[in-house]
N, C-alpha and C. Protein backbone atom coordinates (compact mmCIF):
# COMPACT_ATOMS: atom_id res chain seq x y z
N UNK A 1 1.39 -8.62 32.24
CA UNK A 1 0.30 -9.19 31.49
C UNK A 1 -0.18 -10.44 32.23
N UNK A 2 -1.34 -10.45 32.70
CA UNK A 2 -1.82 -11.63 33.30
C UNK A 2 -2.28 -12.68 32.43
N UNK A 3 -1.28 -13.79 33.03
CA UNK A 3 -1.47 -14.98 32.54
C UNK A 3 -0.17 -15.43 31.59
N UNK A 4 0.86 -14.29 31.52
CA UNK A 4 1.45 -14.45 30.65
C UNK A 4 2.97 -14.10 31.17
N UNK A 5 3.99 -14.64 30.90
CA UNK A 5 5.63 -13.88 31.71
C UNK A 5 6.03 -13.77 30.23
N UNK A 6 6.57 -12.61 30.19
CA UNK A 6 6.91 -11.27 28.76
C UNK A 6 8.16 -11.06 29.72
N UNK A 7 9.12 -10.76 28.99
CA UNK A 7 10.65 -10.94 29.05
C UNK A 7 11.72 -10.01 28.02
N UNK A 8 12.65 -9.59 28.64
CA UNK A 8 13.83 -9.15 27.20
C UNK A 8 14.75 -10.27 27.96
N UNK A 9 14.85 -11.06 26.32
CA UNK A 9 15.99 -11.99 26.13
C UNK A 9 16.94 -11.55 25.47
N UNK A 10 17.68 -12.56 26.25
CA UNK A 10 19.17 -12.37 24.97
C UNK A 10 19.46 -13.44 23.88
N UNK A 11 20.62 -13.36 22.98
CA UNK A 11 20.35 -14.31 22.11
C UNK A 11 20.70 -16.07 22.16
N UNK A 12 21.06 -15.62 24.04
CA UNK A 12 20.79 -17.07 24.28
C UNK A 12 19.45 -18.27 25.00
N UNK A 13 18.74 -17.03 24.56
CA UNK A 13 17.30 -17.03 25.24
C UNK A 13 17.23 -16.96 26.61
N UNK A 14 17.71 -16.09 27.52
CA UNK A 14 17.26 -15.99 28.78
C UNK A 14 17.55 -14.51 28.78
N UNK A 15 16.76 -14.01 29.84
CA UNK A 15 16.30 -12.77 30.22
C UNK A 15 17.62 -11.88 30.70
N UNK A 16 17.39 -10.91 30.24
CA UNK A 16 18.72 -10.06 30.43
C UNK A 16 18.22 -8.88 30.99
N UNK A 17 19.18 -7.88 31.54
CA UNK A 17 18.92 -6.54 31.66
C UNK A 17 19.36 -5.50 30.72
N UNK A 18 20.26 -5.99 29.90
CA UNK A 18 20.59 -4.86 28.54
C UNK A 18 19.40 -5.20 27.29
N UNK A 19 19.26 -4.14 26.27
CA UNK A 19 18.62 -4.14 25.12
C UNK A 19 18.82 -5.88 24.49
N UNK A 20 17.67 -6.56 24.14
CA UNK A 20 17.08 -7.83 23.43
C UNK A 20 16.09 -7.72 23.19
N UNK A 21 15.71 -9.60 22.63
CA UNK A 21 14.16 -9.35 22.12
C UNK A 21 13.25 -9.25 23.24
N UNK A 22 12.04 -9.00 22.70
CA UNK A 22 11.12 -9.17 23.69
C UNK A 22 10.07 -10.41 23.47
N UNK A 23 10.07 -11.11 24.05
CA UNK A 23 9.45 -12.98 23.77
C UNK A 23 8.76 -12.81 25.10
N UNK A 24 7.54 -14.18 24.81
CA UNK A 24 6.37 -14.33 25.42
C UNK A 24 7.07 -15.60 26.30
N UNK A 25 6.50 -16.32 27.16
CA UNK A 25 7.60 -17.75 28.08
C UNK A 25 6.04 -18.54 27.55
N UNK A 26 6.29 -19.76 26.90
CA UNK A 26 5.88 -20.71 26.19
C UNK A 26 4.92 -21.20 27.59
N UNK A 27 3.39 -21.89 27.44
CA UNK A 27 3.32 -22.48 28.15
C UNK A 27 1.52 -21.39 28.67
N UNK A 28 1.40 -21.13 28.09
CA UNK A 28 -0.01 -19.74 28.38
C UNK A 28 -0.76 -20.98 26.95
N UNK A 29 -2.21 -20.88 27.82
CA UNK A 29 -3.13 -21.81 26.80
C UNK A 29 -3.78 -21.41 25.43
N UNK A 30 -3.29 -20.11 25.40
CA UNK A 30 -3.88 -19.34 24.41
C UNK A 30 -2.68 -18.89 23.22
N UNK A 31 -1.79 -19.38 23.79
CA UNK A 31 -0.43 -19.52 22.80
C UNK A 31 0.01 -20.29 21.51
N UNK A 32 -0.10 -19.67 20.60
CA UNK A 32 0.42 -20.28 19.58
C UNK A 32 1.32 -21.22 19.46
N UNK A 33 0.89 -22.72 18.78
CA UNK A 33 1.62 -23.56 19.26
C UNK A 33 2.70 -23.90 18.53
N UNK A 34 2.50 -23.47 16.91
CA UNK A 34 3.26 -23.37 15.96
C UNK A 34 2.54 -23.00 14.66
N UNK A 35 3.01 -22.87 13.59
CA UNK A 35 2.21 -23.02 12.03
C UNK A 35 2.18 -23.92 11.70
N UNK A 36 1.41 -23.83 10.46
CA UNK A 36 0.40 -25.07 10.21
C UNK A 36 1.36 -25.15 8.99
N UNK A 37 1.65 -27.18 9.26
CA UNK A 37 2.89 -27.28 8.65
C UNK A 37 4.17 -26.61 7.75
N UNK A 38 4.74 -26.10 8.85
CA UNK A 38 5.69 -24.75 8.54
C UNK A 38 6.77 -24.96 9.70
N UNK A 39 7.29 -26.18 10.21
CA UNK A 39 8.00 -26.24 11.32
C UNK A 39 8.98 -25.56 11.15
N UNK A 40 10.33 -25.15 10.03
CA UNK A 40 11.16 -24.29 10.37
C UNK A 40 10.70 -22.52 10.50
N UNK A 41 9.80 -22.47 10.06
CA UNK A 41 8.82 -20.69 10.71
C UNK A 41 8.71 -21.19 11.89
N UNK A 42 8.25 -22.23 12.46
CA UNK A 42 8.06 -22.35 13.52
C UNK A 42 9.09 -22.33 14.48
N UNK A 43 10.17 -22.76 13.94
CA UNK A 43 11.49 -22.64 14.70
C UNK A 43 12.38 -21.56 15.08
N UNK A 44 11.61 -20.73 13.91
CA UNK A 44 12.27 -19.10 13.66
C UNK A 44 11.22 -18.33 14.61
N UNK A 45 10.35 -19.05 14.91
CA UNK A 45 9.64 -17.60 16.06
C UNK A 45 9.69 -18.18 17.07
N UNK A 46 10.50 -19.19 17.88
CA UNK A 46 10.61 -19.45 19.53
C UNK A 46 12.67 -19.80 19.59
N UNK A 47 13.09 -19.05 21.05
CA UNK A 47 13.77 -19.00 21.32
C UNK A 47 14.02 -19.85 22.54
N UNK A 48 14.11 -21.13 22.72
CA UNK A 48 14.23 -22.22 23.79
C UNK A 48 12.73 -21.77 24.00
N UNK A 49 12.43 -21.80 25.43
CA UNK A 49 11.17 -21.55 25.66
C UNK A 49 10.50 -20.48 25.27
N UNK A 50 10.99 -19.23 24.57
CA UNK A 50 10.34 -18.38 24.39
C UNK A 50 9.58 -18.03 23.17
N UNK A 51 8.84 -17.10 22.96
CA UNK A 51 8.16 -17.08 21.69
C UNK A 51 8.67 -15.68 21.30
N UNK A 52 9.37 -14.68 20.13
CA UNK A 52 9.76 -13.87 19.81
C UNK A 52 8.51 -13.05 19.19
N UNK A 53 8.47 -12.01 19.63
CA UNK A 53 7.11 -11.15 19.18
C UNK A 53 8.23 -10.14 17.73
N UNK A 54 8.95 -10.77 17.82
CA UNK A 54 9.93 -9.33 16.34
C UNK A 54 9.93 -8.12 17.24
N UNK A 55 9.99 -7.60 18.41
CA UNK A 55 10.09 -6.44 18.88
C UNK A 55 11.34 -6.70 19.95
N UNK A 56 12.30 -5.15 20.04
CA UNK A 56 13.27 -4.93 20.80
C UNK A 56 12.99 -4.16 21.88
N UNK A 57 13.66 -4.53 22.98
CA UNK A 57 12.86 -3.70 24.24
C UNK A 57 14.14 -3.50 25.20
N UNK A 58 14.21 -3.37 25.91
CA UNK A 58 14.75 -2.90 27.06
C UNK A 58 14.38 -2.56 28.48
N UNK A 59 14.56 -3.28 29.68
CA UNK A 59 14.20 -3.44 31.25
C UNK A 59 14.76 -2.07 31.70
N UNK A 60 14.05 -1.01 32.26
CA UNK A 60 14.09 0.01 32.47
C UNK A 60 12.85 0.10 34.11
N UNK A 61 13.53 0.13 35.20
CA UNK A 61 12.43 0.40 36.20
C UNK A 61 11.30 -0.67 36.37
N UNK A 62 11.79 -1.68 36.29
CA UNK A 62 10.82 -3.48 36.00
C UNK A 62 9.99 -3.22 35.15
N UNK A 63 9.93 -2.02 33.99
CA UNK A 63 9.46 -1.94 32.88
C UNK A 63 9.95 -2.38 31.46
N UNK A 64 9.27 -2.42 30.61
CA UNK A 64 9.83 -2.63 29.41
C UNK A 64 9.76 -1.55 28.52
N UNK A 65 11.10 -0.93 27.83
CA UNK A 65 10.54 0.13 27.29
C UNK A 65 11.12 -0.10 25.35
N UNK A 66 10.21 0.25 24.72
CA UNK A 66 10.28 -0.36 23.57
C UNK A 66 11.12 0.24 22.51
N UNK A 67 12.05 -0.43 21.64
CA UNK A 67 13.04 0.15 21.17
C UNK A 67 12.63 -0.04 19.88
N UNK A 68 11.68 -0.20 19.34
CA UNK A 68 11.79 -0.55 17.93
C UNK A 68 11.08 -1.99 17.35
N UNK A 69 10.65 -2.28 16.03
CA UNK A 69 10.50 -3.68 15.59
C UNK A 69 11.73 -4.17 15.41
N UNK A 70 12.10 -5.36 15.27
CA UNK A 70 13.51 -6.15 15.05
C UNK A 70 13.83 -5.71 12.91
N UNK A 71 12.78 -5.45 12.65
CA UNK A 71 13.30 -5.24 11.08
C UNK A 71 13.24 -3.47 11.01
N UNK A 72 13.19 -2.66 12.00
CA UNK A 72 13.38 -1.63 11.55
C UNK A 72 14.07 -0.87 12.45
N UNK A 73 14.79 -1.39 13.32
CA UNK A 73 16.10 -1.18 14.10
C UNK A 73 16.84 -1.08 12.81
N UNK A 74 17.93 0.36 13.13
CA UNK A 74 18.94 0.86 12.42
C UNK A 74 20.32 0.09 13.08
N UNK A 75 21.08 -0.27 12.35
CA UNK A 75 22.39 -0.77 13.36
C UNK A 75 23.64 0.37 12.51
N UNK A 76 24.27 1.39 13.51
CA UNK A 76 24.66 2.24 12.80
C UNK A 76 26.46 2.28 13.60
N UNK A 77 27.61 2.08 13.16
CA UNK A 77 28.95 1.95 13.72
C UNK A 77 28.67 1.01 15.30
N UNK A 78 28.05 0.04 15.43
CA UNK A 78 27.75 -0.85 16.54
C UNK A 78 26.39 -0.08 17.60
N UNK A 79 25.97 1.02 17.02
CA UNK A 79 24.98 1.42 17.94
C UNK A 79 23.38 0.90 16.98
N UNK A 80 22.66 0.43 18.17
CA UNK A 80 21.66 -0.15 17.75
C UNK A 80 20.28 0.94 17.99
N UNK A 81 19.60 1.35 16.89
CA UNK A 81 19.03 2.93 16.94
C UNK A 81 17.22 2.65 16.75
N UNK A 82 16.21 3.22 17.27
CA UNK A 82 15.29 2.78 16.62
C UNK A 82 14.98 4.02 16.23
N UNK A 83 14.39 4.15 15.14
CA UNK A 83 13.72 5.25 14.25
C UNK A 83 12.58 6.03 15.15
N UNK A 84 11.58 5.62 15.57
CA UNK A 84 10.72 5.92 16.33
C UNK A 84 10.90 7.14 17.46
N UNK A 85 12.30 7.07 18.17
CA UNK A 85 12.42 8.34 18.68
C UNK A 85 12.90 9.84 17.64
N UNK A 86 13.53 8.96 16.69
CA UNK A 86 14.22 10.33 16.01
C UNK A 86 12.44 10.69 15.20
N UNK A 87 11.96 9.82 14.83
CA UNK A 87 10.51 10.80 14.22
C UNK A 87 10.13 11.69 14.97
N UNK A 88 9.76 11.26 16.59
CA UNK A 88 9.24 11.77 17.15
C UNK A 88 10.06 13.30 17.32
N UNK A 89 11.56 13.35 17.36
CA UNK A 89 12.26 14.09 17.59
C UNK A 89 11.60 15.09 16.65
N UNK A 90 11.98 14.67 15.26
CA UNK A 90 11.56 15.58 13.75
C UNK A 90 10.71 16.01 14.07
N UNK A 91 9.26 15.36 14.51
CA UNK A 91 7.84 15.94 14.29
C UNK A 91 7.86 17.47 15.14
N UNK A 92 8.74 17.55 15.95
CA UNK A 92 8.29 18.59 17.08
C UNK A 92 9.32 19.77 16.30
N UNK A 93 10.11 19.81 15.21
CA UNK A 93 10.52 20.97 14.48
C UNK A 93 9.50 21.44 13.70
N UNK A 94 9.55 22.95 14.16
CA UNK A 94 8.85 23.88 13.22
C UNK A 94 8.21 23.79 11.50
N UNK A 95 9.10 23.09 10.87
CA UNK A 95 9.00 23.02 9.79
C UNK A 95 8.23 21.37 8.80
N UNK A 96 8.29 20.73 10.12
CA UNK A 96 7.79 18.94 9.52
C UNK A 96 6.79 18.94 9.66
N UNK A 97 6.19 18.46 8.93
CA UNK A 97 4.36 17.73 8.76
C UNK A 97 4.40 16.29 9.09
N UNK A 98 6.07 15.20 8.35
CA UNK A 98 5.48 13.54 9.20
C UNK A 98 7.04 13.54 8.57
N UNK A 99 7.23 12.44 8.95
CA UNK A 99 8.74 11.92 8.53
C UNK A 99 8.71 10.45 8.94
N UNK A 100 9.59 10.06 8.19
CA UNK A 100 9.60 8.33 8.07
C UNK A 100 11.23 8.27 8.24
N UNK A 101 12.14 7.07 9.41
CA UNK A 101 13.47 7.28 9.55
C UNK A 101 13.82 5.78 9.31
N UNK A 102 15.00 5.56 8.48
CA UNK A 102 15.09 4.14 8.27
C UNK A 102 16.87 4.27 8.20
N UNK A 103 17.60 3.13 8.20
CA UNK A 103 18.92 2.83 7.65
C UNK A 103 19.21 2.45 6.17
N UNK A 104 20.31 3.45 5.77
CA UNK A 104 20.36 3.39 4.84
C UNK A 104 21.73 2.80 4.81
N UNK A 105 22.19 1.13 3.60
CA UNK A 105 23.50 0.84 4.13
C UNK A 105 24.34 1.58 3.97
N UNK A 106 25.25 1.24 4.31
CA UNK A 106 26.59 2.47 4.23
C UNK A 106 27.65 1.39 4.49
N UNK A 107 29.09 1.39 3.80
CA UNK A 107 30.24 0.40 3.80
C UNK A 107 30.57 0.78 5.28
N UNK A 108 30.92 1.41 5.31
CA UNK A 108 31.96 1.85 6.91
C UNK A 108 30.67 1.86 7.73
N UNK A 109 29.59 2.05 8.22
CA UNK A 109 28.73 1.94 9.47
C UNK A 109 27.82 0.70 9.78
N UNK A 110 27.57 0.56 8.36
CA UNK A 110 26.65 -0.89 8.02
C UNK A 110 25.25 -0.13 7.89
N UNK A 111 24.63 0.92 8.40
CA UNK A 111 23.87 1.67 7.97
C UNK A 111 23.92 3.12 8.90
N UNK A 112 23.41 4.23 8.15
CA UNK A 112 23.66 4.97 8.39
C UNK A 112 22.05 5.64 8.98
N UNK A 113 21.51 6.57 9.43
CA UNK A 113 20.48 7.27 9.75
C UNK A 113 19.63 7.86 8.70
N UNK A 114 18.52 7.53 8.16
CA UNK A 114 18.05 8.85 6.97
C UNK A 114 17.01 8.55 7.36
N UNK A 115 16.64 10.28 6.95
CA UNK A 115 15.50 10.38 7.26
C UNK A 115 14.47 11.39 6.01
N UNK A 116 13.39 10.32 5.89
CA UNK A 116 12.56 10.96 4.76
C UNK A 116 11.53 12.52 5.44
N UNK A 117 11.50 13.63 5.04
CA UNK A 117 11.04 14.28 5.58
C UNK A 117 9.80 15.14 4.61
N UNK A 118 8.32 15.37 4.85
CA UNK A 118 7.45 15.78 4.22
C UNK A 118 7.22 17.31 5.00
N UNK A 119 7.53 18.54 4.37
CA UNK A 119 7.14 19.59 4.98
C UNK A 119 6.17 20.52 5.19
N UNK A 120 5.86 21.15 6.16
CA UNK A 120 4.77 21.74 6.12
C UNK A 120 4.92 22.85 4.91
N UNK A 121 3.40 23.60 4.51
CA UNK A 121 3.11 24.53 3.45
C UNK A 121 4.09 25.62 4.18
N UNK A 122 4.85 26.45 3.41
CA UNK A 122 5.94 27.63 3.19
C UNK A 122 7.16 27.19 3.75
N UNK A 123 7.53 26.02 3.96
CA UNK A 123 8.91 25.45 4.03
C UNK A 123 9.20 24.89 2.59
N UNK A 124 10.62 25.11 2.34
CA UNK A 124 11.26 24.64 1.32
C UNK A 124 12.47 24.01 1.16
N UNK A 125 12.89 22.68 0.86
CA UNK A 125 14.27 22.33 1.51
C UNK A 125 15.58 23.08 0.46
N UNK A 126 16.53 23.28 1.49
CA UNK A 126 17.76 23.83 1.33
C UNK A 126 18.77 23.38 2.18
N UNK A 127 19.92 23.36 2.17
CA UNK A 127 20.96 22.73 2.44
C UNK A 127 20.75 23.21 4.33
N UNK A 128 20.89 24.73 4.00
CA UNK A 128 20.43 24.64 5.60
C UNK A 128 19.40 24.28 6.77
N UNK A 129 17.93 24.42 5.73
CA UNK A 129 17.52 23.48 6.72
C UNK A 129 17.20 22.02 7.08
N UNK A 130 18.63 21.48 5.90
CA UNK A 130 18.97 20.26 6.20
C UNK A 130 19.78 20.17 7.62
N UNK A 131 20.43 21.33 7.48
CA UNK A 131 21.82 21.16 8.37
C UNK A 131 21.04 21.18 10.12
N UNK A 132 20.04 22.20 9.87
CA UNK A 132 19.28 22.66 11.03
C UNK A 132 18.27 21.79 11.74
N UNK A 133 17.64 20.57 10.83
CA UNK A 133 16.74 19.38 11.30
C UNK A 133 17.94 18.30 11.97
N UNK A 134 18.97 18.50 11.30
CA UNK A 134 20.44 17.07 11.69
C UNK A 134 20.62 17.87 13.20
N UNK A 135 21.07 19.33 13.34
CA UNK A 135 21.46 19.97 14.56
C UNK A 135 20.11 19.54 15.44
N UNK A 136 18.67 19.57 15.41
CA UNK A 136 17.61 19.70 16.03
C UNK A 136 17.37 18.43 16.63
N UNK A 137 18.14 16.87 16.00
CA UNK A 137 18.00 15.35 16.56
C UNK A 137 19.16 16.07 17.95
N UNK A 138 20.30 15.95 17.09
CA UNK A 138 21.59 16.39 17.43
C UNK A 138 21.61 16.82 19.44
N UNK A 139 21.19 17.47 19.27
CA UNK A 139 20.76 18.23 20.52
C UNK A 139 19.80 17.60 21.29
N UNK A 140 18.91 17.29 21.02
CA UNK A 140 18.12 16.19 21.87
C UNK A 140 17.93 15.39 21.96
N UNK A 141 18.86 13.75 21.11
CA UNK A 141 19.27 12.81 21.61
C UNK A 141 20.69 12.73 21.46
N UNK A 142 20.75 11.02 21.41
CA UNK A 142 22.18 10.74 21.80
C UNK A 142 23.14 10.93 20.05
N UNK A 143 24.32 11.60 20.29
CA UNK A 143 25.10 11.68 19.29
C UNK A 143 25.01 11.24 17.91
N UNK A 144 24.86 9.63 18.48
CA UNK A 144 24.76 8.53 17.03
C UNK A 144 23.21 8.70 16.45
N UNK A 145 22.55 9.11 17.12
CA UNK A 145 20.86 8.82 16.44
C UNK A 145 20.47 10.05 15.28
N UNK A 146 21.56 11.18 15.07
CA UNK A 146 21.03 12.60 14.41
C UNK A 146 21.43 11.69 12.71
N UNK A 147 20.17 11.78 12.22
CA UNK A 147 20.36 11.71 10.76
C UNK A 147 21.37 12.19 9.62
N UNK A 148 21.77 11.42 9.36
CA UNK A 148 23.33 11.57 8.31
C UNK A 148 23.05 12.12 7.12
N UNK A 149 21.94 11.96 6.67
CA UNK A 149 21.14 11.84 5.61
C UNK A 149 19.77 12.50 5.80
N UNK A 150 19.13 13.25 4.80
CA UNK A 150 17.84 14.15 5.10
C UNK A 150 17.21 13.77 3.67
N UNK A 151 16.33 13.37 3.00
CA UNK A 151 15.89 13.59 1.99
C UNK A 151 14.10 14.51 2.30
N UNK A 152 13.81 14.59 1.17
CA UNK A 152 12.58 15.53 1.40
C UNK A 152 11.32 15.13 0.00
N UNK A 153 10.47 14.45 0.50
CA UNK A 153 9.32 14.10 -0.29
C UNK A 153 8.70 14.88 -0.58
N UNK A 154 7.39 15.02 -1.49
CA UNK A 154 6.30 15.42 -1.45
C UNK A 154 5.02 14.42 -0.47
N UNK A 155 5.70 13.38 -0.28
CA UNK A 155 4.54 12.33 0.64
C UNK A 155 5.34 11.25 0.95
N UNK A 156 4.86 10.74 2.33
CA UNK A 156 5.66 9.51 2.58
C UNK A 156 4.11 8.11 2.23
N UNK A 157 5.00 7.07 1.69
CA UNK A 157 4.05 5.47 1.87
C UNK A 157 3.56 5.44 3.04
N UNK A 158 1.99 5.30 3.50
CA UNK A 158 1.28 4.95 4.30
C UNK A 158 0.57 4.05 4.32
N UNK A 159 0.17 3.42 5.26
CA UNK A 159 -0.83 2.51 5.35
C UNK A 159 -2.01 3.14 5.54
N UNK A 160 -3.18 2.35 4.82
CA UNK A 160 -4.33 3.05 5.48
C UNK A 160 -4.78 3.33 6.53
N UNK A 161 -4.50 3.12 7.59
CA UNK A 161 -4.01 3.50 9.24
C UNK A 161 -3.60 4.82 9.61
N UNK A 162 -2.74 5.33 8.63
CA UNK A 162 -2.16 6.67 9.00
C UNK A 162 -0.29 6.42 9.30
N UNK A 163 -0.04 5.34 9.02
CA UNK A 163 1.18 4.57 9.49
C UNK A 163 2.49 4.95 8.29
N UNK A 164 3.49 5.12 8.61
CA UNK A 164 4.76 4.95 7.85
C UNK A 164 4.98 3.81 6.96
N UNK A 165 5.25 3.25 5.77
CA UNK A 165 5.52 2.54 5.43
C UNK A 165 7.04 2.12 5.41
N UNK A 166 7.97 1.42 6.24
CA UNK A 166 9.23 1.87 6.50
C UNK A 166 9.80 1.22 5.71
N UNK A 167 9.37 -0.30 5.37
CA UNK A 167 9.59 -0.95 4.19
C UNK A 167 9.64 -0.55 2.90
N UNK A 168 8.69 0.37 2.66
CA UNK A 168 8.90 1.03 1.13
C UNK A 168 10.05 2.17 1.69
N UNK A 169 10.45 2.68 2.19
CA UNK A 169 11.65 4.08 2.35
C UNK A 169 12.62 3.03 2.87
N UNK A 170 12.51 2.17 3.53
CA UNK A 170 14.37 0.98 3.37
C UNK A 170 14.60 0.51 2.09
N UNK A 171 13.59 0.47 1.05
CA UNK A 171 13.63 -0.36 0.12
C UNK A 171 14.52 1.16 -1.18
N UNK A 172 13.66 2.68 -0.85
CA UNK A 172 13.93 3.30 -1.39
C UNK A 172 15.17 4.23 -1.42
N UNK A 173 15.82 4.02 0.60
CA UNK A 173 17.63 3.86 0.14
C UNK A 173 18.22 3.25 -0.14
N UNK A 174 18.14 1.89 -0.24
CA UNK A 174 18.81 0.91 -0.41
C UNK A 174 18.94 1.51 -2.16
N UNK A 175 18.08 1.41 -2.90
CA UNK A 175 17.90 1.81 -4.50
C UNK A 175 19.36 3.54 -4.76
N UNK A 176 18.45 3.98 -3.53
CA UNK A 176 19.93 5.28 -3.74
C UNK A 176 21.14 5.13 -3.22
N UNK A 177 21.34 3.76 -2.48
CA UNK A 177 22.98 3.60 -1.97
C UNK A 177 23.58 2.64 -3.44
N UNK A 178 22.46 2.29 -3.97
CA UNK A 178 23.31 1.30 -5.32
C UNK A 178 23.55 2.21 -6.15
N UNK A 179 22.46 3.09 -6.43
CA UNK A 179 23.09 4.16 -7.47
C UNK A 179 24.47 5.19 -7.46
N UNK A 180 24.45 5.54 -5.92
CA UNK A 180 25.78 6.14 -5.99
C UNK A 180 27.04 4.89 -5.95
N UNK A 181 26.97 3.52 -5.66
CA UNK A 181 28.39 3.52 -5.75
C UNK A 181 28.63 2.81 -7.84
């Protein structure tokens, strides 16, 4: 980005090569200098020199490749997951129309994988083709990212955009992890 040095930090604010945030380097004239009297917000969005955009990324080929927003990263038995590939995963089965993937907590993982799923006309959910969308992540990513959990809407929360609402479906396992215990 010209004019600008964009970075994955770590959480001691300097640039790393494993998964961190992704922050702007303070000091571009067009940079936000803080909020308007709000100094601890202000303190919460810069990291020493950096400015935190809420997004997770990862240095891949002097690229950055994007893992997620920082509030909708799954953290699941120490693996850090973003939803965004497993949708994409879902969308390309036979049977999905859109799906929304969030963490749902869980005692032993800290959250677990679920995934809200809206199906196309003459699909109907059943245990197996629960079992068969979990096998379908399963197989084409990594181990930890296949959904633990499948639920099945008639519609997912959107924005008028066309967008997932991930906040309303974190908000709406969280409601079904209190009810079962």
């Amino acid at each position: 980005m010209p004019g600008f040095d964009v970075a994955v930090i770590d959480d001691a604010g300097q640039p790393c090569d494993g998964e961190g945030d992704i922050a702007i380097k303070r000091g571009a004239a067009s940079m936000m200098l803080g909020y308007w009297n709000r100094p601890e917000a202000t303190a919460e969005k810069f990291r020493g020199d950096w400015m935190l955009t809420g997004d997770k990324g990862v240095i891949e080929g002097g690229f950055i490749r994007f893992v997620g927003r920082e509030d909708d990263v799954i953290t699941s038995a120490g693996y850090r997951i973003g939803p965004a590939e497993i949708e994409d995963c879902l969308l390309t089965h036979l049977a999905v129309a859109t799906v929304g993937v969030v963490g749902k907590p869980d005692a032993l993982r800290t959250e677990i994988v679920k995934a809200y799923v809206v199906l196309k006309p003459g699909f109907a959910p059943s245990d197996a083709l629960t079992h068969e969308l979990a096998e379908h992540v399963k197989t084409r990513l990594a181990q930890h990212a296949y959904p633990r959990e499948i639920g099945f809407l008639d519609a997912l929360p959107m924005t008028v955009t066309g967008k997932v609402i991930r906040k309303e479906l974190k908000a709406r396992a969280t409601r079904e992890r209190e009810s079962e215990t």
